[in-house]
C-alpha atoms as a PDB file:
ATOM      1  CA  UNK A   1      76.812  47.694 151.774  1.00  0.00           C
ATOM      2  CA  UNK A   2      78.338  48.287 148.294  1.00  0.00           C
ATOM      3  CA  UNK A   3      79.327  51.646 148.820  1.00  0.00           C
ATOM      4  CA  UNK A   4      81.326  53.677 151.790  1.00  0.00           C
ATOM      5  CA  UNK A   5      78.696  56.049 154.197  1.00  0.00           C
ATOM      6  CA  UNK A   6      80.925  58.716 153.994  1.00  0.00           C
ATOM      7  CA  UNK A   7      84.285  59.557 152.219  1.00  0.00           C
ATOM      8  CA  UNK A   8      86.906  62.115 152.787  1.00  0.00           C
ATOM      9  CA  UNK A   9      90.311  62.876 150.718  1.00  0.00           C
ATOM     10  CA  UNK A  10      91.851  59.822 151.915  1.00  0.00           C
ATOM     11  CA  UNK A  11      89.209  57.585 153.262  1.00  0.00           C
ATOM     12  CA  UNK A  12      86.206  55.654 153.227  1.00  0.00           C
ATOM     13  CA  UNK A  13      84.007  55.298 156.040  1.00  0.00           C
ATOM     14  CA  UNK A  14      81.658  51.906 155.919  1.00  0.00           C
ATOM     15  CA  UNK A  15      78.944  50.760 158.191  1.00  0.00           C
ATOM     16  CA  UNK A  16      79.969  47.784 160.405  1.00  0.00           C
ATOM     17  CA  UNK A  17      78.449  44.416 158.835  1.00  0.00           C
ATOM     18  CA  UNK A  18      78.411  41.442 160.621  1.00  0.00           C
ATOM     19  CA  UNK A  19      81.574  39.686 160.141  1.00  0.00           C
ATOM     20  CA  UNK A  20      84.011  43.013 160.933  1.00  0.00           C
ATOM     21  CA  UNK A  21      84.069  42.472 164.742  1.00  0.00           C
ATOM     22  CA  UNK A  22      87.485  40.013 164.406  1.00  0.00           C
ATOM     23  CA  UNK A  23      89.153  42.883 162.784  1.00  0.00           C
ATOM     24  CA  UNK A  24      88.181  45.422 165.250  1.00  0.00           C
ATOM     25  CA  UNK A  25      89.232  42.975 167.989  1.00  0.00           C
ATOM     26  CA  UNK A  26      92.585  42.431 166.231  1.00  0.00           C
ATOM     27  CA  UNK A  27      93.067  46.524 166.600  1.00  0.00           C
ATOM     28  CA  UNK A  28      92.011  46.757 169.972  1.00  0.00           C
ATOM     29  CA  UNK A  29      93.583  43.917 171.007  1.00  0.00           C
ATOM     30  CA  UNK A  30      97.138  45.098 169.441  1.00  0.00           C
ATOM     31  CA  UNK A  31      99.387  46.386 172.607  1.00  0.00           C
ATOM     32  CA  UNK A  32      99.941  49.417 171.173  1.00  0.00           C
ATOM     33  CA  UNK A  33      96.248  50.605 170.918  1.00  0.00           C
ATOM     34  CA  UNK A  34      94.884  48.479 173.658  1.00  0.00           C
ATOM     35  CA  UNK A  35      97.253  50.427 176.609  1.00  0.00           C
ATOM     36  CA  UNK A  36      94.447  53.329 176.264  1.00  0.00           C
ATOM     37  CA  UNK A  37      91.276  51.156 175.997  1.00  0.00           C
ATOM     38  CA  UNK A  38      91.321  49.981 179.961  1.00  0.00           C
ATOM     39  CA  UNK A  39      91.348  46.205 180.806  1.00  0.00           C
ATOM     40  CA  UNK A  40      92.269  43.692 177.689  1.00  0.00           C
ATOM     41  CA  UNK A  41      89.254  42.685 175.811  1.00  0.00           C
ATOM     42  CA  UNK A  42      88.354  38.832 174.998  1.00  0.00           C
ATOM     43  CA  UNK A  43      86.752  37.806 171.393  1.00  0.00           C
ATOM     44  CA  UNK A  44      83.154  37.988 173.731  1.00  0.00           C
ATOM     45  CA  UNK A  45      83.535  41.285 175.006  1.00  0.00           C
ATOM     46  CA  UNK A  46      84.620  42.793 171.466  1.00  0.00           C
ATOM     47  CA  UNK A  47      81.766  40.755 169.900  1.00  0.00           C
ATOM     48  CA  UNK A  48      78.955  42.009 172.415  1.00  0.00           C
ATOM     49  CA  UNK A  49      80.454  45.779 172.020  1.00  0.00           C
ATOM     50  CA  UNK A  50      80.349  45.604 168.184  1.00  0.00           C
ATOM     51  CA  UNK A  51      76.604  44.360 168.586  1.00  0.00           C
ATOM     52  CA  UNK A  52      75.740  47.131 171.056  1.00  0.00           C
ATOM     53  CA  UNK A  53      77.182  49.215 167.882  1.00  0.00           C
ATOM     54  CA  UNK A  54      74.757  47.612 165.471  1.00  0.00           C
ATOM     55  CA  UNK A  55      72.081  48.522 168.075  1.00  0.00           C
ATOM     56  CA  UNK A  56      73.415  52.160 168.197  1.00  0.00           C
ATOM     57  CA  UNK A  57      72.528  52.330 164.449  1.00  0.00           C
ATOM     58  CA  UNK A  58      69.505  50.925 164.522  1.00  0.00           C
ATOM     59  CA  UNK A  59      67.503  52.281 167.892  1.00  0.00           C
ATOM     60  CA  UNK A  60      69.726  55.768 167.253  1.00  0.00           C
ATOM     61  CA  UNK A  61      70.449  56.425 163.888  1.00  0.00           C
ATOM     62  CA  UNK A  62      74.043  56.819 164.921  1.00  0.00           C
ATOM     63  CA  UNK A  63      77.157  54.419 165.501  1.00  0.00           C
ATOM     64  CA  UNK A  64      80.613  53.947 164.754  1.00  0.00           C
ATOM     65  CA  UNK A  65      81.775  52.955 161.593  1.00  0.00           C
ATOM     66  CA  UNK A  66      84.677  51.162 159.662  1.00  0.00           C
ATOM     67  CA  UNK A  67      87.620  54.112 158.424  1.00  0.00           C
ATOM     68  CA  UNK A  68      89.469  51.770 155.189  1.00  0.00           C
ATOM     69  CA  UNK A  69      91.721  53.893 152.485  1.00  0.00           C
ATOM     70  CA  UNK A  70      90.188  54.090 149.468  1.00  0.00           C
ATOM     71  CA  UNK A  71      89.278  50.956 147.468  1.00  0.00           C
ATOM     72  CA  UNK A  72      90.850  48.594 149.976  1.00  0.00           C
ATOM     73  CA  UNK A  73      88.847  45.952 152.181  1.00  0.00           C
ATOM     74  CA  UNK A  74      91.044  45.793 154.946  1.00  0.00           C
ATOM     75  CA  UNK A  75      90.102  47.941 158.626  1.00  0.00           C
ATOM     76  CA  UNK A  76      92.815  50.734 159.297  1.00  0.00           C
ATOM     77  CA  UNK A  77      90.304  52.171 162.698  1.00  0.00           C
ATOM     78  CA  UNK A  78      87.178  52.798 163.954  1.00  0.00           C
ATOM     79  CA  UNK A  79      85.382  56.212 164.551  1.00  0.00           C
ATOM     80  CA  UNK A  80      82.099  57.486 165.129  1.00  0.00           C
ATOM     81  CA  UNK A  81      79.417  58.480 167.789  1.00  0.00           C
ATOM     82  CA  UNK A  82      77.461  55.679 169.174  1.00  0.00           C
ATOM     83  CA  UNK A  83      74.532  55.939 172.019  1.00  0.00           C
ATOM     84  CA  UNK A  84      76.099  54.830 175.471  1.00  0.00           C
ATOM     85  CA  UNK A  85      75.179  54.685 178.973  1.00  0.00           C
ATOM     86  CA  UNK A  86      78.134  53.564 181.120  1.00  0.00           C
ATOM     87  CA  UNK A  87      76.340  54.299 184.537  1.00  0.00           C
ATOM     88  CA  UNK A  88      78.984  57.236 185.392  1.00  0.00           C
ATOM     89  CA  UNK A  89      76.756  59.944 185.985  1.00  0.00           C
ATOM     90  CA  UNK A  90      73.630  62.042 184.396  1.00  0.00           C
ATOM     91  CA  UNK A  91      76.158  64.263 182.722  1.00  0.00           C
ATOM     92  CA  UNK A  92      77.707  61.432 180.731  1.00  0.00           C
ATOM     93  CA  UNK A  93      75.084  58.499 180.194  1.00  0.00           C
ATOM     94  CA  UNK A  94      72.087  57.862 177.717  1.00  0.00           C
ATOM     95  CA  UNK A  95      73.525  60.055 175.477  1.00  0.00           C
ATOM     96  CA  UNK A  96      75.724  60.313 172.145  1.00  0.00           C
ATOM     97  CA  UNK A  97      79.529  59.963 172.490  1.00  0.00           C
ATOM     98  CA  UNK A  98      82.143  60.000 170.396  1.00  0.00           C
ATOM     99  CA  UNK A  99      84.879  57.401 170.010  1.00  0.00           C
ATOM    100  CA  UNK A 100      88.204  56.976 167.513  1.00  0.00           C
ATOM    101  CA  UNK A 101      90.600  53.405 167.438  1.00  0.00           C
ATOM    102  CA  UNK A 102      93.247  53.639 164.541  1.00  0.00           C
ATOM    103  CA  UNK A 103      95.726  50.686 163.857  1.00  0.00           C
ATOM    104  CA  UNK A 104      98.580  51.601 165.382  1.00  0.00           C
ATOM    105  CA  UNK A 105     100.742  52.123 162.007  1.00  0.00           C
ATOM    106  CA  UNK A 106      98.097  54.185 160.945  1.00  0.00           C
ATOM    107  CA  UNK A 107      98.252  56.868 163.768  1.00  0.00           C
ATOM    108  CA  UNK A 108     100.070  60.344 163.747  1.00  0.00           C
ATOM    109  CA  UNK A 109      98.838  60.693 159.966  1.00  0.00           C
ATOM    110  CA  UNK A 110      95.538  62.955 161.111  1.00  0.00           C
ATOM    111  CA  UNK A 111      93.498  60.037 159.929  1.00  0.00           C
ATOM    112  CA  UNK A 112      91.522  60.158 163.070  1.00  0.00           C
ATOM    113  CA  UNK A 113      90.663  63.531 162.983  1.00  0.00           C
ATOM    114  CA  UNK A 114      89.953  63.400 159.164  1.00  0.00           C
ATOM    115  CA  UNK A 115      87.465  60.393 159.960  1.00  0.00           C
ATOM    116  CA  UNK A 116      86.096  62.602 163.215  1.00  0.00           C
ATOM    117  CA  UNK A 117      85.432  65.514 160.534  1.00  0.00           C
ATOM    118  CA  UNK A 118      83.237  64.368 158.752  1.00  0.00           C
ATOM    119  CA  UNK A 119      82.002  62.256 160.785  1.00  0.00           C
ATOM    120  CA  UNK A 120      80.962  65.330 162.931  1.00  0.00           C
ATOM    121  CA  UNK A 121      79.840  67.493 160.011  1.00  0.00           C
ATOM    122  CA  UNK A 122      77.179  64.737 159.191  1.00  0.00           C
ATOM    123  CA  UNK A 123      75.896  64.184 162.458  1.00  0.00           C
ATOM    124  CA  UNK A 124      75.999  68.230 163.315  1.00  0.00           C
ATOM    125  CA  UNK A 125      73.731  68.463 160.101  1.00  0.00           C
ATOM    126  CA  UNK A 126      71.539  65.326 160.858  1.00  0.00           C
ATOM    127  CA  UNK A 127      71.008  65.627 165.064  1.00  0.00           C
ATOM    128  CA  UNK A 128      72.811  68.785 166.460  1.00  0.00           C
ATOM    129  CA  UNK A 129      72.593  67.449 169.642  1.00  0.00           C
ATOM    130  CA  UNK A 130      75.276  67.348 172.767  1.00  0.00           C
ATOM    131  CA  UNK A 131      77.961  64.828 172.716  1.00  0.00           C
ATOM    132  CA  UNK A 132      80.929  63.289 174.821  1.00  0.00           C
ATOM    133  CA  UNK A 133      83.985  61.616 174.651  1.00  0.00           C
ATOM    134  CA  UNK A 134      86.174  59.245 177.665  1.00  0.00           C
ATOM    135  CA  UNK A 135      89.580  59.181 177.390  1.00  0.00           C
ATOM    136  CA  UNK A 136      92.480  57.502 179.021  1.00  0.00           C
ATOM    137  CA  UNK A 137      94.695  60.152 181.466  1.00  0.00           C
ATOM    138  CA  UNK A 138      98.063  60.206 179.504  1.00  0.00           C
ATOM    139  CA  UNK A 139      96.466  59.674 175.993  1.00  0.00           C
ATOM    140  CA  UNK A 140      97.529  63.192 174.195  1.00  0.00           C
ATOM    141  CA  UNK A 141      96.580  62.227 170.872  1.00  0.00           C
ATOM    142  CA  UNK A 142      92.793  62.019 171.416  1.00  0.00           C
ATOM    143  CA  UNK A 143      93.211  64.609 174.290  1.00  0.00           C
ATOM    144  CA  UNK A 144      94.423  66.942 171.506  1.00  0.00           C
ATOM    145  CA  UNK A 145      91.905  65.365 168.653  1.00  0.00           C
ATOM    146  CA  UNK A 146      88.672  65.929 171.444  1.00  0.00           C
ATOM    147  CA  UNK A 147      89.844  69.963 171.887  1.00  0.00           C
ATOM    148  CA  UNK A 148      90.195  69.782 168.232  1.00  0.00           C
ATOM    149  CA  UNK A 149      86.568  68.581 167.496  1.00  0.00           C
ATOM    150  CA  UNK A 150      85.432  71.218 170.400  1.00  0.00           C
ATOM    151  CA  UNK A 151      85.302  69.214 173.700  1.00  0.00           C
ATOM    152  CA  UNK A 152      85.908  70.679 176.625  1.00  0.00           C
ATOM    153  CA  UNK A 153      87.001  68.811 180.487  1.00  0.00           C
ATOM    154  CA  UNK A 154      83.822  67.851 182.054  1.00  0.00           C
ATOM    155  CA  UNK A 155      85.506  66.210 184.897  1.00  0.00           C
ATOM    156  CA  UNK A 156      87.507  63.148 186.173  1.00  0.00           C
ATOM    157  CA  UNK A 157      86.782  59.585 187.477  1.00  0.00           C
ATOM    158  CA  UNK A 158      88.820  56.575 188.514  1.00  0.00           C
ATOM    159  CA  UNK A 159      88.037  53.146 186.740  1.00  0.00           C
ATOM    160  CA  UNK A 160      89.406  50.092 186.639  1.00  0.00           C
ATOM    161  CA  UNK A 161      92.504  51.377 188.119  1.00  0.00           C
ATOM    162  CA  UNK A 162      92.722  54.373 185.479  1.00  0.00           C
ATOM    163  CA  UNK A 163      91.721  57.735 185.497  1.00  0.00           C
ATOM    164  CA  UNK A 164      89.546  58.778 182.878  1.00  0.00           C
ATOM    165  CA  UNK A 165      88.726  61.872 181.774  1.00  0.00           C
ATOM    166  CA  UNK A 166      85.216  63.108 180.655  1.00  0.00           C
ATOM    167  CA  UNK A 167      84.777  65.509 177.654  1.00  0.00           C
ATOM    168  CA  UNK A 168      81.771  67.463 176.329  1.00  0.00           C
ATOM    169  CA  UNK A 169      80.795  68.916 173.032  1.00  0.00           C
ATOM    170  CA  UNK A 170      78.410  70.861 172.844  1.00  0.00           C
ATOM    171  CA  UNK A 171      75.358  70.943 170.499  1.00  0.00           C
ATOM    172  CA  UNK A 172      75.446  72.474 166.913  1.00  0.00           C
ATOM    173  CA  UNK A 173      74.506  75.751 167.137  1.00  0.00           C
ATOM    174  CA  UNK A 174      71.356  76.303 164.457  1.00  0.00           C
ATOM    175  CA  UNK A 175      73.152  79.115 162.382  1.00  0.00           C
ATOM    176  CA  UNK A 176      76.449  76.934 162.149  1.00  0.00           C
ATOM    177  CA  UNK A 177      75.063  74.069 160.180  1.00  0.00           C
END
């Protein structure tokens, strides 16, 4: 791509390409950001998530993309809404769910939430449809982001030794977009 899919005042949001899964795995992989993101995650498992990604965007129309500041190559997060099914229930799978990873030195700046913005307002415009979010018990940033964007507690489960909790948004009401 030779342009960003969506800006905002202090970002640019790009559509994955290829070679961009070593930088995501560098982010997830950083202690800081991977303490909310369940068991570590090995070069494979990053690489076959980032493909499931591509596949988002392509079967969907949807996925996560790339957050950079302005003009600059280099990956500050992820953010976006990708298709999922994670086998946790009908109220959660085979649907569209939302997801934000910032660098760690870029968090508590409202980057995530800026990204998650406008993310939202073009996929509210484009699809309207019912979304979710899974987050980590103990992580109040996103907690506080997901209320932000207008999820709501669904419920609970235990994984991996965690508890996660389950968030819904619902669909864009017709006379709001």
């Amino acid at each position: 791509m030779t342009a960003p899919f969506l800006v905002t005042e202090r970002l640019e949001l790009w559509l994955p390409e290829a070679g961009d899964w070593r930088e995501i795995h560098e982010i997830i992989s950083h202690p800081e950001t991977a303490r909310y993101l369940g068991p570590p995650s090995d070069p494979a498992r990053t690489f076959e998530r980032f493909q499931k990604n591509g596949g988002s965007w392509l079967l969907h129309g949807y996925g996560m993309v790339l957050v950079r500041e302005p003009g600059e190559r280099r990956i500050i997060g992820q953010a976006g809404i990708f298709h999922t099914f994670r086998d946790i229930g009908e109220d959660f799978d085979d649907g569209p769910e939302a997801g934000w990873i910032m660098r760690p030195e870029a968090g508590g700046k409202g980057l995530a939430s800026e990204a998650m913005r406008a993310i939202y307002a073009w996929f509210d415009a484009g699809f309207g449809r019912r979304s979710v979010c899974m987050i980590t018990r103990g992580n109040a940033a996103s907690v506080k982001l997901a209320e932000t964007l207008g999820f709501t507690l669904l419920r609970s489960i235990e994984k991996d030794g965690e508890t996660l909790d389950l968030f819904e948004r619902p669909a864009a009401r017709a006379d709001t977009l």
